[in-house]
N, C-alpha and C. Protein backbone atom coordinates (compact mmCIF):
# COMPACT_ATOMS: atom_id res chain seq x y z
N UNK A 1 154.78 -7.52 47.41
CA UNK A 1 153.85 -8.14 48.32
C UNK A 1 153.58 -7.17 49.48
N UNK A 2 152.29 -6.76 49.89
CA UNK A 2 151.42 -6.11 51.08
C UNK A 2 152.55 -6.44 52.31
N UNK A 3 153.11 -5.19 52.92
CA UNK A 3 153.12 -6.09 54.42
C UNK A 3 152.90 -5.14 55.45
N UNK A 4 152.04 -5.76 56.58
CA UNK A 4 151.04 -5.08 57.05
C UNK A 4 151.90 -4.41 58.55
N UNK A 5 151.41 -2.98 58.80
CA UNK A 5 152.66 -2.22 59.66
C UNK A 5 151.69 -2.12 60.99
N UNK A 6 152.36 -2.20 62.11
CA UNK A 6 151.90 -1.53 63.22
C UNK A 6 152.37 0.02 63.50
N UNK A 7 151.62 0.32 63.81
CA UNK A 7 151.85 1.83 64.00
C UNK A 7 151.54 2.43 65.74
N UNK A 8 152.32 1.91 66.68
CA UNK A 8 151.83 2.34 68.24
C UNK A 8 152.10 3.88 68.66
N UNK A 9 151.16 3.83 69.10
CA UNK A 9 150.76 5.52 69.57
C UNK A 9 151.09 5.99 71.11
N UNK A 10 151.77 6.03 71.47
CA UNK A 10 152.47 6.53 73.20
C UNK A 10 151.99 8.01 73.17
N UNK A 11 151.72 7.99 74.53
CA UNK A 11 151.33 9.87 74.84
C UNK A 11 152.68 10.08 75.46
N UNK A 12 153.51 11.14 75.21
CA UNK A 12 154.67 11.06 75.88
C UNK A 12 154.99 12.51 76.79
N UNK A 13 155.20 12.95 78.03
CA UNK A 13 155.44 14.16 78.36
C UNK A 13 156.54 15.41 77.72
N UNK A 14 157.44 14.40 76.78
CA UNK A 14 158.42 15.71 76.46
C UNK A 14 159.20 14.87 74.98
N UNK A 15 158.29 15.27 73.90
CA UNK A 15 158.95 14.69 72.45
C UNK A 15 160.13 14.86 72.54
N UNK A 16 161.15 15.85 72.26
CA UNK A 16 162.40 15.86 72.41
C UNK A 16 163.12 15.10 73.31
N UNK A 17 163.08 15.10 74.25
CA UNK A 17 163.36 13.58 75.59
C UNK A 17 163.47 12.70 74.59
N UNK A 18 162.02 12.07 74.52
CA UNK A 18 161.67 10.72 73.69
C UNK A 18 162.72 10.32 72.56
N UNK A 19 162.35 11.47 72.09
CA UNK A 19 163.35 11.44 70.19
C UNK A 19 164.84 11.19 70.99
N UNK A 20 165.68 11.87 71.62
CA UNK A 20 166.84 11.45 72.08
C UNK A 20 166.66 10.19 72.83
N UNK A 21 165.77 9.68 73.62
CA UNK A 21 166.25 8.68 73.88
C UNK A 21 165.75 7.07 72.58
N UNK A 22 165.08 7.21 71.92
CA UNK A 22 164.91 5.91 70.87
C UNK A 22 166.23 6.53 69.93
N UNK A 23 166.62 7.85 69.60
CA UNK A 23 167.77 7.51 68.65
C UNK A 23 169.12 6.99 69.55
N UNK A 24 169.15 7.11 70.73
CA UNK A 24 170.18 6.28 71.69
C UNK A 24 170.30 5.05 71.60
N UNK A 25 168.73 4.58 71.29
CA UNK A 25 168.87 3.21 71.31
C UNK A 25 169.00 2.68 69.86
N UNK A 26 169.38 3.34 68.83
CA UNK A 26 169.65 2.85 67.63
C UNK A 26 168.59 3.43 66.79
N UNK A 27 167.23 3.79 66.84
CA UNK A 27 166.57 3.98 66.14
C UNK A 27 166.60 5.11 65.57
N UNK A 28 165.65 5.12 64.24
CA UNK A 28 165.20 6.70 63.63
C UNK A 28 164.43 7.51 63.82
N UNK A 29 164.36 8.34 63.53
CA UNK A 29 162.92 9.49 63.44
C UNK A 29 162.67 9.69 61.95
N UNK A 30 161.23 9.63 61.75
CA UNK A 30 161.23 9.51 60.26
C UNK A 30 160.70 11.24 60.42
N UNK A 31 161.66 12.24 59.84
CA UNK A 31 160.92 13.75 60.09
C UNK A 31 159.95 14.47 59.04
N UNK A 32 159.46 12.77 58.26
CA UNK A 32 158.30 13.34 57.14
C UNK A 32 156.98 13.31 58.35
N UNK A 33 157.21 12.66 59.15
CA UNK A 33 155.96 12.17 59.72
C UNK A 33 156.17 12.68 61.53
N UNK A 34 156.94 13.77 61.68
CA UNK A 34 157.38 14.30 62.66
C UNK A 34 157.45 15.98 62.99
N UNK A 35 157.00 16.36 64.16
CA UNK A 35 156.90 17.75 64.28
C UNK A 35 157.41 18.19 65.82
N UNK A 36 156.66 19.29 66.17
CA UNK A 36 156.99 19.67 67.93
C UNK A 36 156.44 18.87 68.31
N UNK A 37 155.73 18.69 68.13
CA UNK A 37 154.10 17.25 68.63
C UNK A 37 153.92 16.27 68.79
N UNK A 38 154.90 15.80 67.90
CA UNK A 38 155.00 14.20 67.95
C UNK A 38 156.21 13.88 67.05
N UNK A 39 156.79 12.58 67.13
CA UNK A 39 157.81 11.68 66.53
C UNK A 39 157.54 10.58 66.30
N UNK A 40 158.43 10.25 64.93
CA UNK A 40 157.88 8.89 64.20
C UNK A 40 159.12 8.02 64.55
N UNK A 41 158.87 6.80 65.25
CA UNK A 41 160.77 6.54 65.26
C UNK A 41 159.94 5.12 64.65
N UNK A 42 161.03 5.01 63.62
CA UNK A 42 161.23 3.74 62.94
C UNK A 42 161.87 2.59 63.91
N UNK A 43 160.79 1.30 64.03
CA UNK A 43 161.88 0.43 64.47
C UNK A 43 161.99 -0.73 63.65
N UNK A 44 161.05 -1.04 62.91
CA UNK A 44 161.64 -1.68 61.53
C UNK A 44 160.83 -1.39 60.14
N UNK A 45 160.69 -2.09 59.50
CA UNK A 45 160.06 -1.73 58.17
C UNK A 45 159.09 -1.54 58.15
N UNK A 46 158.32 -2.41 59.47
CA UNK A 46 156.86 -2.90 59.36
C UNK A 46 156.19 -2.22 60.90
N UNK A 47 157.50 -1.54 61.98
CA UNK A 47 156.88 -1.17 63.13
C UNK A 47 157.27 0.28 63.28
N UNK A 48 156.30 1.08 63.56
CA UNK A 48 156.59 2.47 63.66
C UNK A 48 155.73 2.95 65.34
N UNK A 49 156.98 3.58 66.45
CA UNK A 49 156.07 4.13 67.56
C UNK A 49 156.53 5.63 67.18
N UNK A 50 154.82 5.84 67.31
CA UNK A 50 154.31 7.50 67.20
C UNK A 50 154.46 8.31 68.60
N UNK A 51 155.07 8.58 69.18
CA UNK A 51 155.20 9.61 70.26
C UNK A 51 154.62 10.64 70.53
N UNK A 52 153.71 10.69 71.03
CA UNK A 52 152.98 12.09 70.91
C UNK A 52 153.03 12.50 72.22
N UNK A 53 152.93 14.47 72.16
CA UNK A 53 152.50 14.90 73.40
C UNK A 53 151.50 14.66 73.71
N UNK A 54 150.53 14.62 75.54
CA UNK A 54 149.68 14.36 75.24
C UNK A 54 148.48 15.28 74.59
N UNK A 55 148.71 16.62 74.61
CA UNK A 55 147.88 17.57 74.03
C UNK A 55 147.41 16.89 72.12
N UNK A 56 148.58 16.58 72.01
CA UNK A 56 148.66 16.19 70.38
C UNK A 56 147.66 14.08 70.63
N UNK A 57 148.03 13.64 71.95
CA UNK A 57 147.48 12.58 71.70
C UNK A 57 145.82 12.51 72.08
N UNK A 58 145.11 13.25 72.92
CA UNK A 58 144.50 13.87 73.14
C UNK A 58 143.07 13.83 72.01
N UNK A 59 143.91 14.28 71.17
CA UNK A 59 143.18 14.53 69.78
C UNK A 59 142.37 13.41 68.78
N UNK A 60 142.97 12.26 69.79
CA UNK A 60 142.82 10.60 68.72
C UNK A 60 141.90 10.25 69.55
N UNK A 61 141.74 10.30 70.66
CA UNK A 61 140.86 10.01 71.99
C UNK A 61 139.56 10.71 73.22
N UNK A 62 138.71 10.26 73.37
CA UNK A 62 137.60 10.65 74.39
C UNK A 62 138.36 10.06 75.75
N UNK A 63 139.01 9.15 75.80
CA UNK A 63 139.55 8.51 76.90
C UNK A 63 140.58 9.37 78.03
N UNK A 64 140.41 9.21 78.82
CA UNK A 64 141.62 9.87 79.71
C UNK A 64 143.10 9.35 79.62
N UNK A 65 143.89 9.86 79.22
CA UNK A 65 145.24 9.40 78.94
C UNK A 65 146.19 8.94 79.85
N UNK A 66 146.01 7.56 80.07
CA UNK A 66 146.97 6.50 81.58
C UNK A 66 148.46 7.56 81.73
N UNK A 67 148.18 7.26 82.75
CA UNK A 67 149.92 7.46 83.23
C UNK A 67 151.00 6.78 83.32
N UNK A 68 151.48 5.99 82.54
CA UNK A 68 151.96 5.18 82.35
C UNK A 68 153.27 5.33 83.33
N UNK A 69 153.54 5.54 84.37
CA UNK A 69 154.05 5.85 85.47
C UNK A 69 153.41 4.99 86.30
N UNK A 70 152.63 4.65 86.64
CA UNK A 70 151.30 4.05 87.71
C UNK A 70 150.58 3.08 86.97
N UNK A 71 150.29 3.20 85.93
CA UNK A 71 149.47 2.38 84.95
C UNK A 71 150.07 1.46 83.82
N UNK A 72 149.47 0.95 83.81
CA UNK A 72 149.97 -0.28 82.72
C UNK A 72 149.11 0.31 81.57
N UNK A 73 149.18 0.82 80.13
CA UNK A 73 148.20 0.54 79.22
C UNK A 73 148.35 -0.22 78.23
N UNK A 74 149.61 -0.93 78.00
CA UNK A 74 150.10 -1.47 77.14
C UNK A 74 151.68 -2.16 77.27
N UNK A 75 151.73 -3.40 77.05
CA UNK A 75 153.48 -4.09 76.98
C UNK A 75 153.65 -4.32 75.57
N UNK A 76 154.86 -4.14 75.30
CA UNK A 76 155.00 -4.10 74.06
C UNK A 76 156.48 -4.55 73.92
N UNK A 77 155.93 -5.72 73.22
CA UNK A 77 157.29 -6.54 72.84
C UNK A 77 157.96 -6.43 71.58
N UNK A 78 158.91 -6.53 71.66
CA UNK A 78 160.34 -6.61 70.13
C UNK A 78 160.52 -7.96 70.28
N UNK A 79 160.89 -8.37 69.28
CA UNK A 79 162.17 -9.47 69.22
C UNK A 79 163.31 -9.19 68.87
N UNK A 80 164.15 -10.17 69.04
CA UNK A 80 165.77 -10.31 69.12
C UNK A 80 166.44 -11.41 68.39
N UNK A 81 167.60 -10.99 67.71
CA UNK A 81 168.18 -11.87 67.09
C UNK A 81 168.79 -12.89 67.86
N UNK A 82 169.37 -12.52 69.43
CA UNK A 82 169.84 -13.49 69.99
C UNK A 82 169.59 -13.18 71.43
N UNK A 83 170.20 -14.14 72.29
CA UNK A 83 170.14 -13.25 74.15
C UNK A 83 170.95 -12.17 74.19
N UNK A 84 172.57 -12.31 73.35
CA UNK A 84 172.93 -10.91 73.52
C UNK A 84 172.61 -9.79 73.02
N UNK A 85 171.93 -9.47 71.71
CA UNK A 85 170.79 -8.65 71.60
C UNK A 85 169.73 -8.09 72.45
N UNK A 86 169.34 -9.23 72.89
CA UNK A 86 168.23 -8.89 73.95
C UNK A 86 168.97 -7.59 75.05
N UNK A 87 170.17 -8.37 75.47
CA UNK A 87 170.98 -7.79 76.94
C UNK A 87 171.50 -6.33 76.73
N UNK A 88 171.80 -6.41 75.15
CA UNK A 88 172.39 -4.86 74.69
C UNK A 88 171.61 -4.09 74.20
N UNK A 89 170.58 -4.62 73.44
CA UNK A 89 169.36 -3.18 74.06
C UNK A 89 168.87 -3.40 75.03
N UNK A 90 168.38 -3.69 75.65
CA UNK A 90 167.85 -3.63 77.15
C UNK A 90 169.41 -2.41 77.99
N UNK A 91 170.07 -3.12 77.94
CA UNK A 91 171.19 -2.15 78.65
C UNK A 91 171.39 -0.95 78.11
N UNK A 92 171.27 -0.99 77.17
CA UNK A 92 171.73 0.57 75.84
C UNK A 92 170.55 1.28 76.42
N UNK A 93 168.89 0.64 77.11
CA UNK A 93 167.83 1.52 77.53
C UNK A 93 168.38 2.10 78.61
N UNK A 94 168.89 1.52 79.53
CA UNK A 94 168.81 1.84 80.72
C UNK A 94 169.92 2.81 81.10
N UNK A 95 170.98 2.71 80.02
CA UNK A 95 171.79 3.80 80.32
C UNK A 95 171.80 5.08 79.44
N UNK A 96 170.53 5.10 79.14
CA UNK A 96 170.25 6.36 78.09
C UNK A 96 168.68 7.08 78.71
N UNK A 97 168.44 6.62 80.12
CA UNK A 97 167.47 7.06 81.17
C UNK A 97 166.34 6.20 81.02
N UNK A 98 166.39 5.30 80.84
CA UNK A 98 165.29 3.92 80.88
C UNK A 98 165.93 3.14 82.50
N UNK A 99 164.55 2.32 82.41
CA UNK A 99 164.45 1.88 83.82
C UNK A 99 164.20 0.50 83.79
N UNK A 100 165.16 -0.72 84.57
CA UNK A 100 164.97 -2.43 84.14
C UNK A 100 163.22 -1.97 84.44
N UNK A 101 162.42 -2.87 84.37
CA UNK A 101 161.48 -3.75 84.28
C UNK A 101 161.11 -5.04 84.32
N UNK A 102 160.82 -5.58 85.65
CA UNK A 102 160.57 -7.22 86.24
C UNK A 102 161.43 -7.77 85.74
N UNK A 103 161.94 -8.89 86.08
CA UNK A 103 162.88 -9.86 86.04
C UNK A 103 163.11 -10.66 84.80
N UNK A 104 164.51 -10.89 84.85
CA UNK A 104 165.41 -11.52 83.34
C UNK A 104 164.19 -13.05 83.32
N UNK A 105 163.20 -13.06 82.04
CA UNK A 105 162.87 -14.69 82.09
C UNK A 105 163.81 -15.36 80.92
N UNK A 106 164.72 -16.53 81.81
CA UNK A 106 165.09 -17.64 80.84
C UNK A 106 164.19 -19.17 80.81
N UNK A 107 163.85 -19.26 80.14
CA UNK A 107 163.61 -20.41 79.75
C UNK A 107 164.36 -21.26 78.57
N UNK A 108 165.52 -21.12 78.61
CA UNK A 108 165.93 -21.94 77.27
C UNK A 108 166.13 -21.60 76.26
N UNK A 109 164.98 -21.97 75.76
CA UNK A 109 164.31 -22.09 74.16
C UNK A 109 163.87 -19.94 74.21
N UNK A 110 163.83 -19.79 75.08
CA UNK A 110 163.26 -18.41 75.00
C UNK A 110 163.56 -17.44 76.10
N UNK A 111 164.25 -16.14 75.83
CA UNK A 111 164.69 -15.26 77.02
C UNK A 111 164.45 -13.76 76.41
N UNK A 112 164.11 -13.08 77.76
CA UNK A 112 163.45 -11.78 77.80
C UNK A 112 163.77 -11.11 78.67
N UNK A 113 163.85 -9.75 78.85
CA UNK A 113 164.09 -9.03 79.62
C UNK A 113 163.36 -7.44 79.00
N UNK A 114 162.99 -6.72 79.90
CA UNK A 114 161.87 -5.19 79.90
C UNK A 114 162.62 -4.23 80.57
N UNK A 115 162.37 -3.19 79.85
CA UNK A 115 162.74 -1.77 80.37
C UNK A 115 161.40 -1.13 80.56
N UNK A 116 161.52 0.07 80.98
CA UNK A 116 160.89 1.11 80.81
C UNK A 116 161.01 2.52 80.40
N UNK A 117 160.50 3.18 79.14
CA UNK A 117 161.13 3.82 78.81
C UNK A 117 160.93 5.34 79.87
N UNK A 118 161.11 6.33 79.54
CA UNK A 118 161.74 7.69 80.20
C UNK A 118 159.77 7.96 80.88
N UNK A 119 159.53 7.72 79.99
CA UNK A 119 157.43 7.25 80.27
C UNK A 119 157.02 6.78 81.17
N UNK A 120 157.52 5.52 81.45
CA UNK A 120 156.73 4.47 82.04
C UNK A 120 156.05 3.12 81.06
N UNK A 121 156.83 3.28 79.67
CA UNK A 121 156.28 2.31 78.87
C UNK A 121 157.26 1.16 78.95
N UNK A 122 156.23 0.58 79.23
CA UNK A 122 157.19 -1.59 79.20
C UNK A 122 157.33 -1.41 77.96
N UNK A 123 158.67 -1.87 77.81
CA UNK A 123 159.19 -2.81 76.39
C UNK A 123 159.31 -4.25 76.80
N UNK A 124 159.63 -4.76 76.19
CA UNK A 124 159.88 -5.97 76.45
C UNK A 124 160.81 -6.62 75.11
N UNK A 125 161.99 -7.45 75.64
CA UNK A 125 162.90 -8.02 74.06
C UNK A 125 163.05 -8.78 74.46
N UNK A 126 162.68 -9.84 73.20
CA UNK A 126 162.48 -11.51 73.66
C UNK A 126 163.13 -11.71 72.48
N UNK A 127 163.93 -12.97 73.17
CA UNK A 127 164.61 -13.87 72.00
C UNK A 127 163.94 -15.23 71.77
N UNK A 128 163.58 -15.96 70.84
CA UNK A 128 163.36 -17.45 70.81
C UNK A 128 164.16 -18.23 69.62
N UNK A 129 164.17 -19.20 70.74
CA UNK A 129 165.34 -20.32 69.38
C UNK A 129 164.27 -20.31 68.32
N UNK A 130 164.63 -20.65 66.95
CA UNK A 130 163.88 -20.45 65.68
C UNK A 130 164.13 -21.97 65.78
N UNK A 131 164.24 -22.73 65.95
CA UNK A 131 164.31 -24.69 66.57
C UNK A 131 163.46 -24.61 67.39
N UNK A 132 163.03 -24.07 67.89
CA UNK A 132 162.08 -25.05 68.65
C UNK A 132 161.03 -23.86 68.74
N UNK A 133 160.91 -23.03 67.61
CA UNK A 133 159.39 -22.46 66.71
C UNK A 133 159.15 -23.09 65.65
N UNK A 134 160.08 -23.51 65.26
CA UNK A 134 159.68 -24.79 64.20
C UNK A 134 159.38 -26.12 64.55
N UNK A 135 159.41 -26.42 65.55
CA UNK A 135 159.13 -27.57 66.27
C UNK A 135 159.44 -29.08 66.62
């Protein structure tokens, strides 16, 4: 059965940085789809962020490339198997040169917390009870 992948594209100032810090946080680099230029880090079957310099990102775009330092161009959420998931990557970011990002939301049924990576890119890892997504 088809299953359909996201593929997010970050302009990043220093691939090597990047690549050390997503394999800190557990992830891969897929090095079929990886060079000086850019990195493929696997974060699941179906989600792949492309890292590019921006010279290399540059290349996809007429647009001027945000600074994601100052700029917002994108939040980008994960999910989580549980809140302590959530808390241990989120923490595993921040002590591998990631930065919190706005405040722990609990609500219950659903909790989140954001980093930022070495960039300026929001993550965001949210947990929700699977009870009360089923309704």
């Amino acid at each position: 059965m088809y299953q359909q992948m996201i593929f997010v594209n970050l302009a990043v100032n220093d691939v090597d940085a990047s690549k050390k810090f997503f394999t800190e946080l557990g992830y891969t680099i897929n090095p079929q789809f990886s060079d000086e230029n850019c990195a493929s880090v696997v974060i699941s079957d179906t989600i792949v962020a492309m890292l590019l310099n921006k010279q290399r990102y540059a290349d996809f775009t007429k647009k001027e490339i945000a600074d994601s330092t100052k700029t917002s161009e994108v939040l980008i959420c994960l999910s989580a198997q549980s809140r302590e998931k959530v808390d241990e990557l989120v923490d595993k970011a921040i002590a591998s040169g990631g930065s919190a990002s706005g405040e722990t939301q609990d609500y219950g049924q659903m909790y989140g917390r954001a980093f930022d990576d070495p960039d300026g890119h929001t993550w965001e890892v949210m947990w929700m009870d699977p009870a009360a997504i089923q309704g």
